[in-house]
N, C-alpha and C. Protein backbone atom coordinates (compact mmCIF):
# COMPACT_ATOMS: atom_id res chain seq x y z
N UNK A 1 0.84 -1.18 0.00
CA UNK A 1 0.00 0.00 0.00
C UNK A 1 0.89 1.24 0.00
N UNK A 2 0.27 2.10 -1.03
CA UNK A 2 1.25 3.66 -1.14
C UNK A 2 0.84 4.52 -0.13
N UNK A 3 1.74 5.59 0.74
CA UNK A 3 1.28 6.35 1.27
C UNK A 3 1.99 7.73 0.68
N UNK A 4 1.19 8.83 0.79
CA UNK A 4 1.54 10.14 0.76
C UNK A 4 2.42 10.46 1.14
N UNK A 5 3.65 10.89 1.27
CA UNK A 5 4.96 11.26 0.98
C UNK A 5 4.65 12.19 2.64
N UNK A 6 3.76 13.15 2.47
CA UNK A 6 3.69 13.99 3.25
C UNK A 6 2.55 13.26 4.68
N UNK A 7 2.22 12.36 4.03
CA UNK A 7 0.81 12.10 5.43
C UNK A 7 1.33 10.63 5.83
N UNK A 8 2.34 10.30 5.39
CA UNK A 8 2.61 8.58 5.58
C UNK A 8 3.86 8.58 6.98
N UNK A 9 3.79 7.56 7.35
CA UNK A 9 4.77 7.16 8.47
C UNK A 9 6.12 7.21 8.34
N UNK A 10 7.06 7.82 8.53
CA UNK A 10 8.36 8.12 7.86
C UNK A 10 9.16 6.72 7.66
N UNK A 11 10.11 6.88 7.13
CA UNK A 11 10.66 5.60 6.99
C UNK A 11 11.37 5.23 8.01
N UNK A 12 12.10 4.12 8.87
CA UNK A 12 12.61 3.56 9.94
C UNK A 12 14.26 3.94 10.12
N UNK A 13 14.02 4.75 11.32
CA UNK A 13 14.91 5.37 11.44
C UNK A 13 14.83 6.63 11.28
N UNK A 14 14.29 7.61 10.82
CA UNK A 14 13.96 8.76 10.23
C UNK A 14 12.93 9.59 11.26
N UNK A 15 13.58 10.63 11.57
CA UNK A 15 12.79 11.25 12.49
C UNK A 15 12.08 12.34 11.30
N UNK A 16 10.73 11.99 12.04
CA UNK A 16 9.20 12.58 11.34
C UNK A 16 9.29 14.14 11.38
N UNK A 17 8.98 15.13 10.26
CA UNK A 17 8.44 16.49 10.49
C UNK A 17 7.92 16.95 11.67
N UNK A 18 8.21 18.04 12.07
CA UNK A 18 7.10 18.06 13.11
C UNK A 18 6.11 18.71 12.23
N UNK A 19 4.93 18.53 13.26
CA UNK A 19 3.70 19.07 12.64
C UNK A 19 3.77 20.87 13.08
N UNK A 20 2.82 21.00 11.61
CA UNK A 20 3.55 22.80 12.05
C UNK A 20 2.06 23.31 12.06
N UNK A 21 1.46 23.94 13.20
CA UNK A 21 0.23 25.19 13.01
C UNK A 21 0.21 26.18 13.19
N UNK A 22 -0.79 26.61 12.70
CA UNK A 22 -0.93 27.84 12.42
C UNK A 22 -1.98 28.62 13.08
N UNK A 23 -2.03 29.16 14.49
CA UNK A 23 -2.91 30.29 15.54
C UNK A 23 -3.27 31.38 15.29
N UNK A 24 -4.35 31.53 14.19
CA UNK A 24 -4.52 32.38 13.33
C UNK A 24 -5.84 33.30 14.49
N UNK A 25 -5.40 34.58 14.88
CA UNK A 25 -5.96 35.72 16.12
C UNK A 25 -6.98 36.33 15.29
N UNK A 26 -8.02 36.27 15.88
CA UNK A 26 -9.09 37.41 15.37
C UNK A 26 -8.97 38.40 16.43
N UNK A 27 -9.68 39.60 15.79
CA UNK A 27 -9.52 40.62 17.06
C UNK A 27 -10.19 40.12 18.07
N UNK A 28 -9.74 40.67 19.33
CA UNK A 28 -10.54 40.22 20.79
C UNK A 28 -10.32 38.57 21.05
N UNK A 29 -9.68 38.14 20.67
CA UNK A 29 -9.82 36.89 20.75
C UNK A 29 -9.27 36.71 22.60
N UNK A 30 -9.13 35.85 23.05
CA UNK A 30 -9.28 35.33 24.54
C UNK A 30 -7.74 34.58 24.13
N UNK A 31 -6.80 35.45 25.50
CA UNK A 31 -5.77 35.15 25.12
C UNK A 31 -5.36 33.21 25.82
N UNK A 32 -6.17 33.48 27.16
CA UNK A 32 -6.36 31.94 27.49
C UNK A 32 -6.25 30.71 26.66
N UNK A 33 -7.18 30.56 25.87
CA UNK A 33 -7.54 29.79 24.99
C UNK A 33 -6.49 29.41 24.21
N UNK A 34 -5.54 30.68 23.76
CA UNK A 34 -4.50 30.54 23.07
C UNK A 34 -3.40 30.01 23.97
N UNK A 35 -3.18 30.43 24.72
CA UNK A 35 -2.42 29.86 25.39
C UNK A 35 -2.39 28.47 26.30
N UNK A 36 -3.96 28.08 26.06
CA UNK A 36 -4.06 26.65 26.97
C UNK A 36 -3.67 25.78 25.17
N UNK A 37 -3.93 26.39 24.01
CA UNK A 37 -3.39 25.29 23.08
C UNK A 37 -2.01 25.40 22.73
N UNK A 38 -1.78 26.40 23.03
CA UNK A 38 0.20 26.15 22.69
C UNK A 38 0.93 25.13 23.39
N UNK A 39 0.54 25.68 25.28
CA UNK A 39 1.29 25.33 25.81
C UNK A 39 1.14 23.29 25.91
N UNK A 40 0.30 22.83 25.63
CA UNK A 40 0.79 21.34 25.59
C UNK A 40 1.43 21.17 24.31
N UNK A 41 1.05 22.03 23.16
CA UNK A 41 2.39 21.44 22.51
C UNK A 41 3.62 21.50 22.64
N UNK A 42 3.95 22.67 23.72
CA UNK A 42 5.28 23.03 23.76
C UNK A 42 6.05 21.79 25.18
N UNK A 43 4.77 21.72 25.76
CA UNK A 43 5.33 20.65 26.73
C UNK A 43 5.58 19.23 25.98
N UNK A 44 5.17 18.60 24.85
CA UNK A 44 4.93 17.42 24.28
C UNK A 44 6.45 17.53 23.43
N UNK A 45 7.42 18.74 23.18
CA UNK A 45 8.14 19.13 22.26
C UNK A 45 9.38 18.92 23.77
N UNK A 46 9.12 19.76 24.95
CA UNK A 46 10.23 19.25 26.00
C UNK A 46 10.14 18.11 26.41
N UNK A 47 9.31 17.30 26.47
CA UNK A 47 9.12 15.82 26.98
C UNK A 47 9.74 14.64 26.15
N UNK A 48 9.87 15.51 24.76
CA UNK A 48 10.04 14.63 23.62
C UNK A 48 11.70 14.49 23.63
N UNK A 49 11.92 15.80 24.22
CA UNK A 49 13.61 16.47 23.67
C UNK A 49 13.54 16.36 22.41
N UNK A 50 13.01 16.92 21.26
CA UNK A 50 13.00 17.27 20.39
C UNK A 50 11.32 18.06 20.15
N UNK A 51 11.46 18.31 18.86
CA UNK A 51 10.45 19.40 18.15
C UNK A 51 9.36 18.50 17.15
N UNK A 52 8.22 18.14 17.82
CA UNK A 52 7.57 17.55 17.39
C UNK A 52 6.41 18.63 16.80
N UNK A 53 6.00 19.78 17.02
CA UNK A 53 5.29 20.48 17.07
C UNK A 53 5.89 21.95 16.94
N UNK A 54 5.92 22.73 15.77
CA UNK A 54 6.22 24.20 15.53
C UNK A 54 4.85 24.91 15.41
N UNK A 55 5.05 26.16 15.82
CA UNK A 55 3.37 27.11 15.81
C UNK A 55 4.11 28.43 15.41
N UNK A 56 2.81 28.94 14.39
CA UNK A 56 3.28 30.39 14.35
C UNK A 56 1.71 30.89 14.86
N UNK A 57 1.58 32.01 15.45
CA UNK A 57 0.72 32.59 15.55
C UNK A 57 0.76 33.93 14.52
N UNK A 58 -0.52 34.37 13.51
CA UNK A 58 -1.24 35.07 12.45
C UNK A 58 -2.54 35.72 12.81
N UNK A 59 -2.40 36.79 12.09
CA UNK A 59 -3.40 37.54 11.95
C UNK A 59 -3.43 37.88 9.91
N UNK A 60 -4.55 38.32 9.94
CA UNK A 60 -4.37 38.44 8.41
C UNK A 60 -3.90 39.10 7.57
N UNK A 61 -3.62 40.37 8.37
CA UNK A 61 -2.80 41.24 8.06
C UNK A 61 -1.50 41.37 8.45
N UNK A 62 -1.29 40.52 9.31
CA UNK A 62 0.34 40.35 9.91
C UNK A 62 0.31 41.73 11.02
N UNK A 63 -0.59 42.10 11.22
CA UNK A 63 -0.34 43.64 12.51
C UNK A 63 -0.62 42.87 13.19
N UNK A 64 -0.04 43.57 14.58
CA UNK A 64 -0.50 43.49 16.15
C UNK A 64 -2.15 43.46 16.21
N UNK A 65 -2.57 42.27 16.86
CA UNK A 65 -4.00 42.67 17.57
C UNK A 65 -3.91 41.95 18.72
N UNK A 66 -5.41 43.19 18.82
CA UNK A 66 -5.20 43.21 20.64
C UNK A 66 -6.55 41.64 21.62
N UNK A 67 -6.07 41.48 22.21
CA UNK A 67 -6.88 40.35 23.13
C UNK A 67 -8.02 40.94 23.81
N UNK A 68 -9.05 39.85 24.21
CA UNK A 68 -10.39 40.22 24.82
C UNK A 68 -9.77 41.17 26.01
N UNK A 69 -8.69 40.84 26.84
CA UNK A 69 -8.35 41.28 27.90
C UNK A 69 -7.61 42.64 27.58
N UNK A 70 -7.24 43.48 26.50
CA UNK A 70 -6.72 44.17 26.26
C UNK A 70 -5.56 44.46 25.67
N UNK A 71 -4.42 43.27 26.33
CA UNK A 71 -2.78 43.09 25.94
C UNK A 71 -2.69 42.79 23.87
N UNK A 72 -2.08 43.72 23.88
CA UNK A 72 -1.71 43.41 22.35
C UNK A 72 -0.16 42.24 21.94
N UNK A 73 -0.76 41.76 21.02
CA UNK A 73 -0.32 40.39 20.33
C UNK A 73 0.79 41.10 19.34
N UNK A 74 2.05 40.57 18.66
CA UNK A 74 2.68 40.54 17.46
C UNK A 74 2.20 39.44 16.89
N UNK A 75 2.22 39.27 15.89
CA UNK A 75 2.20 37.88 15.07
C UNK A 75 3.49 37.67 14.60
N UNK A 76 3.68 36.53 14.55
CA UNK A 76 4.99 35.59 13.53
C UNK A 76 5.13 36.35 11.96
N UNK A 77 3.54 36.07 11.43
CA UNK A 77 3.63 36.50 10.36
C UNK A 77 2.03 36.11 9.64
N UNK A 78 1.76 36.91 8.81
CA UNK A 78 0.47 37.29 8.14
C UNK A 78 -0.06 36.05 7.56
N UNK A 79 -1.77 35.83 7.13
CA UNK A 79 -2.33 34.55 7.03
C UNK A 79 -1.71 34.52 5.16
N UNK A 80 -1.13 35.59 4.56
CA UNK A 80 -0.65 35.37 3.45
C UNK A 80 0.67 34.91 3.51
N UNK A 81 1.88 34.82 4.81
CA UNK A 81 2.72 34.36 4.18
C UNK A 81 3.18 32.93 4.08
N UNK A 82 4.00 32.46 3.20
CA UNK A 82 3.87 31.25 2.58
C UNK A 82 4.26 30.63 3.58
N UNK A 83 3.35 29.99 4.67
CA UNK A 83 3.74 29.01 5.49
C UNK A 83 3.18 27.45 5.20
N UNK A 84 3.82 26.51 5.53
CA UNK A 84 3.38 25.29 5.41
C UNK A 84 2.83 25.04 6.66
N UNK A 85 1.23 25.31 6.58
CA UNK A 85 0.50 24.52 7.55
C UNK A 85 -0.01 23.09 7.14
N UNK A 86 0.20 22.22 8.46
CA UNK A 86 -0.79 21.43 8.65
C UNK A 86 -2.05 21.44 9.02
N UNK A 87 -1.70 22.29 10.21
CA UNK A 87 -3.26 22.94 11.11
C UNK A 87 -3.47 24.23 10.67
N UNK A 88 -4.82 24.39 10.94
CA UNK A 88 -5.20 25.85 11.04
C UNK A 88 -5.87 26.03 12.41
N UNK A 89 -5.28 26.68 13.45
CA UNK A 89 -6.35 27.17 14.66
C UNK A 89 -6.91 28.39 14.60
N UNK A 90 -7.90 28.72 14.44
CA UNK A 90 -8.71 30.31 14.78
C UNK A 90 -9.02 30.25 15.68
N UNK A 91 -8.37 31.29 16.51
CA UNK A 91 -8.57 31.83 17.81
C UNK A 91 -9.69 33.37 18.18
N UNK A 92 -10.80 32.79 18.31
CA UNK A 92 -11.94 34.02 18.59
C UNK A 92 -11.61 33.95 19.93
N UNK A 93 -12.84 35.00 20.04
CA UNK A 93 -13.48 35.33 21.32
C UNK A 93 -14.25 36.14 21.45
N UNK A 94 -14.57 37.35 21.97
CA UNK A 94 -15.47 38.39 22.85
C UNK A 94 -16.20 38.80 21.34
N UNK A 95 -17.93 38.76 21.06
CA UNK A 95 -18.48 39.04 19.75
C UNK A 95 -18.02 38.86 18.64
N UNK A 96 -17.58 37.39 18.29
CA UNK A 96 -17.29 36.68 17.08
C UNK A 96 -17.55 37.24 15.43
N UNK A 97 -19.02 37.70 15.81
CA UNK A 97 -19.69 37.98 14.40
C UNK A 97 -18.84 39.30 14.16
N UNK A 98 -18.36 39.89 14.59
CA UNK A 98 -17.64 41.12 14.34
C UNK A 98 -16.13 40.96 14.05
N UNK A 99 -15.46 39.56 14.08
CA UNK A 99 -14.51 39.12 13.64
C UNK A 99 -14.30 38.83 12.54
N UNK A 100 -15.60 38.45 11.72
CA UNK A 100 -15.62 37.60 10.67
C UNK A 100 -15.62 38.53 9.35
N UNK A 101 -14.58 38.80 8.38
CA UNK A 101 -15.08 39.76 7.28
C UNK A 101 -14.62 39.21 5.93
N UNK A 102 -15.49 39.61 4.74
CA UNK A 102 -15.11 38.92 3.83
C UNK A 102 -13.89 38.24 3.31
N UNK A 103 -13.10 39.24 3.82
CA UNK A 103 -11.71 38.51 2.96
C UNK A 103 -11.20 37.64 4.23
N UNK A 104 -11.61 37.29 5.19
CA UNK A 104 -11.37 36.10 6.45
C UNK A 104 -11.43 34.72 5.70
N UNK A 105 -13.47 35.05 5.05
CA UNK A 105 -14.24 33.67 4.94
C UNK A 105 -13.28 33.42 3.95
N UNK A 106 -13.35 34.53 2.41
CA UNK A 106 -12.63 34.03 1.54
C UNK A 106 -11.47 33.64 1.49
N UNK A 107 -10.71 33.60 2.45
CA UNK A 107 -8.96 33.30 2.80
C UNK A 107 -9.86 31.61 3.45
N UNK A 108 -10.01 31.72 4.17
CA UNK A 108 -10.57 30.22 4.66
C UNK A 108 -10.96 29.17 4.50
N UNK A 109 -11.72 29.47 2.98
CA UNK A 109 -12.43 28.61 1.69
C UNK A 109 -11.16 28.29 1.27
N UNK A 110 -10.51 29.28 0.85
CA UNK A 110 -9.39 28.56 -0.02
C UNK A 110 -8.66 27.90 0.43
N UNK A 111 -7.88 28.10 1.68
CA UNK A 111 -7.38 27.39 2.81
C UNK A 111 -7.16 26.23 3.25
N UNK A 112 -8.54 25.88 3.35
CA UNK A 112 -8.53 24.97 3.94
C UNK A 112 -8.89 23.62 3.20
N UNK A 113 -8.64 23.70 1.79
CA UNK A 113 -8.42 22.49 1.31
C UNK A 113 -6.75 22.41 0.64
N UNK A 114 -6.27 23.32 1.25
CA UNK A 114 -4.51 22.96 1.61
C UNK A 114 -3.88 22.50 3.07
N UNK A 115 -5.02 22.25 4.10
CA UNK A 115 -4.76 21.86 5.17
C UNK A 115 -4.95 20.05 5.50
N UNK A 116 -4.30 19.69 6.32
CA UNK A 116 -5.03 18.41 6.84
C UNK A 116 -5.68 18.59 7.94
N UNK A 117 -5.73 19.84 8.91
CA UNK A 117 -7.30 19.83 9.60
C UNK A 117 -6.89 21.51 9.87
N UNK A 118 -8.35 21.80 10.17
CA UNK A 118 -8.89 22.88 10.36
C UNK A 118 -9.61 22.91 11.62
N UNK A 119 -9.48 23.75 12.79
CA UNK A 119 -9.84 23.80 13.96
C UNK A 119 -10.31 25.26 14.54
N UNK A 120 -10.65 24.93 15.85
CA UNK A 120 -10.84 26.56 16.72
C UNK A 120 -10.82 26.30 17.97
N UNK A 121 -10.69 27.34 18.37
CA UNK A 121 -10.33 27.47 19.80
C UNK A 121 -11.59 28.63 20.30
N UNK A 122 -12.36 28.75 22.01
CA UNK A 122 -12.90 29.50 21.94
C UNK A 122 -14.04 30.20 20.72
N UNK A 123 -14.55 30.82 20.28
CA UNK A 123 -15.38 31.46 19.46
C UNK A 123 -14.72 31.28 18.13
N UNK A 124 -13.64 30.56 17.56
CA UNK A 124 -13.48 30.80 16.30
C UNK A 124 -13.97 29.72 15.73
N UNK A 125 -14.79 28.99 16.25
CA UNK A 125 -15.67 28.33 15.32
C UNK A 125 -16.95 29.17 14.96
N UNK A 126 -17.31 30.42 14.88
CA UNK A 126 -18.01 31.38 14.49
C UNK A 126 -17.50 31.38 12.93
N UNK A 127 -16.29 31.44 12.88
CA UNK A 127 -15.83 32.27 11.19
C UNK A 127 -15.70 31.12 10.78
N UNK A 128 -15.74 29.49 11.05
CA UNK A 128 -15.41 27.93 10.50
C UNK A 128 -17.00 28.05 9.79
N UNK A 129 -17.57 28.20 10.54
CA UNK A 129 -19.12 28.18 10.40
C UNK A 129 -19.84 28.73 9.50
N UNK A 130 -19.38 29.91 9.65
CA UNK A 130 -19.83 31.38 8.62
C UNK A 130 -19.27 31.10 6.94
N UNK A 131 -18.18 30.45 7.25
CA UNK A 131 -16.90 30.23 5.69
C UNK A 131 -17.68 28.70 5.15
N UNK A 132 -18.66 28.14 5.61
CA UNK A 132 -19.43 26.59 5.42
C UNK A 132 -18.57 25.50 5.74
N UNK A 133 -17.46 25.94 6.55
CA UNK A 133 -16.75 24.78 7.22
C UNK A 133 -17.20 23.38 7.77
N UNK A 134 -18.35 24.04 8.68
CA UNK A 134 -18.67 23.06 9.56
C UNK A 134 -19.88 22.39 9.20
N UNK A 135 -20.36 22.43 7.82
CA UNK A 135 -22.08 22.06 7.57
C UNK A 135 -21.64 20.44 7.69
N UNK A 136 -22.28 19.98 8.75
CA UNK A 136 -22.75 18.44 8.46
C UNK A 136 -21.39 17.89 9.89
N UNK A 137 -20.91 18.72 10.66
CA UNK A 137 -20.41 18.36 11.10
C UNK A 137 -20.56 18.90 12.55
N UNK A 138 -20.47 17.77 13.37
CA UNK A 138 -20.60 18.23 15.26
C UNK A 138 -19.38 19.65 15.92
N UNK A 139 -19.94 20.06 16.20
CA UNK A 139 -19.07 21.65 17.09
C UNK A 139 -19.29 22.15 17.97
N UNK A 140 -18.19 22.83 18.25
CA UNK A 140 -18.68 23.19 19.98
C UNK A 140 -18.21 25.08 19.98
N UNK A 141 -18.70 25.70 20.76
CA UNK A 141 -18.37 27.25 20.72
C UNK A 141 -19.07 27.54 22.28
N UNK A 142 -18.14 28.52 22.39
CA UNK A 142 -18.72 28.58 24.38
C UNK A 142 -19.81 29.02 24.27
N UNK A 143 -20.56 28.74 25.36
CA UNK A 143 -21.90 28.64 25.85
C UNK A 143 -22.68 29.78 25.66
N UNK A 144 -21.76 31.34 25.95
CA UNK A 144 -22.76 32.12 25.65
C UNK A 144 -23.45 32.49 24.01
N UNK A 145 -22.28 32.12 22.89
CA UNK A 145 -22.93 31.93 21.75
C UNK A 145 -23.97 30.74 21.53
N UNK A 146 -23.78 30.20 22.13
CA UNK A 146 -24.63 28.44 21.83
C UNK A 146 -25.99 28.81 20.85
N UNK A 147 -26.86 29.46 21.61
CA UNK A 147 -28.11 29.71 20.74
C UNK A 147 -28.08 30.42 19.73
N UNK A 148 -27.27 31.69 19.53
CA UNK A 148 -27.22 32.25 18.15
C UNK A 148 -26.34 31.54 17.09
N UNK A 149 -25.37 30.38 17.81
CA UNK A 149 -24.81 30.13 16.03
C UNK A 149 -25.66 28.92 15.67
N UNK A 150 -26.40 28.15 17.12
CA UNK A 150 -27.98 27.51 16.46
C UNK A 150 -28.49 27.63 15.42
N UNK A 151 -29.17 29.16 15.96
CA UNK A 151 -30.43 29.47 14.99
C UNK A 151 -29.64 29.93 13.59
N UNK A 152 -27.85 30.54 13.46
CA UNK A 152 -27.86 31.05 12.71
C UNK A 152 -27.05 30.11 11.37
N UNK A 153 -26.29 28.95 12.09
CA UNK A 153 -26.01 27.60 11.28
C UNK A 153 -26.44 26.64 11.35
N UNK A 154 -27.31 25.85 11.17
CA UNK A 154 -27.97 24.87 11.54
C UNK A 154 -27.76 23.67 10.99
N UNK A 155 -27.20 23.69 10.09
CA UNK A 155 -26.39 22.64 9.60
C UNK A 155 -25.46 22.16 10.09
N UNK A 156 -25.02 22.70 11.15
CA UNK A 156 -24.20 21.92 12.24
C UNK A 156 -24.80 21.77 13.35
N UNK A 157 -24.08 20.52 13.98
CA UNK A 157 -24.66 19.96 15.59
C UNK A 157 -24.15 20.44 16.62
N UNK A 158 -24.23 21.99 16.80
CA UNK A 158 -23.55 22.65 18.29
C UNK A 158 -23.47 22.04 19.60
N UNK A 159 -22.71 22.37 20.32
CA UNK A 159 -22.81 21.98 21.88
C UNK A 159 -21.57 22.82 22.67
N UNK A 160 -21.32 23.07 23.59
CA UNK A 160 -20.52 23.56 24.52
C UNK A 160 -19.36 22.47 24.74
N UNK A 161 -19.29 21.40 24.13
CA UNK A 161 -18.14 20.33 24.93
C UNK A 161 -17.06 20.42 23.81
């Protein structure tokens, strides 16, 4: 059986790529969130003694934005530059729908059939949703959105877990 060069089990002896994502910040996003998903990769990368896991954190414009809590972010580098993701994380938070703007969804569509998964953290399954990411598929977004991305995607199976 053939495997994908890029998705297959390396050969014996051969230490594997690490997997590389990409923590792509909407404004306001909840810096928590971001930081409860880095930090096990970064612990899984010291445990390993090696680099199993690289992250850049993005915004789409590559500027500073600022967190639900106020503290402003740098990014690595912009959702245009040529990075090789595996992952994509969108990191929302505080009024989602005000995150989401055309050239987001349309960066996202295209996106994400150059990814092998697509994810969120906190509220950024708002813009997964909005871009038809998630039709036909189970999701979760914190509790206080629960009923509006209900009524407003319904083609997905929401829940809080």
């Amino acid at each position: 059986m053939a495997t994908h060069p890029s998705r297959g089990a390396a050969p014996k002896g051969a230490v594997p790529e690490p997997q590389t994502l990409g923590f792509l910040l909407l404004e306001d996003f909840t810096l928590i969130s971001l930081a409860s998903a880095i930090e096990p990769l970064r612990m899984a990368n010291q445990l390993a003694g090696r680099e199993l896991y690289r992250w850049y954190v993005m915004t789409m414009d590559g500027a500073p934005v600022r967190a639900s809590d106020g503290m402003q972010v740098t990014p690595d580098a912009s959702a245009h530059s040529p990075l090789r993701l595996d992952w994509l994380v969108v990191c929302g938070g505080v009024a989602p729908q005000r995150s989401v703007t055309p050239a987001l969804l349309t960066w996202l569509q295209g996106r994400q059939r150059q990814l092998r998964r697509v994810g969120s953290v906190c509220t950024g399954s708002w813009a997964l949703a909005q871009a038809g990411l998630l039709n036909g598929y189970d999701a979760s977004i914190h509790w206080e959105c629960l009923a509006a991305i209900q009524e407003a995607y319904p083609r997905t199976a929401w829940s809080t877990r």
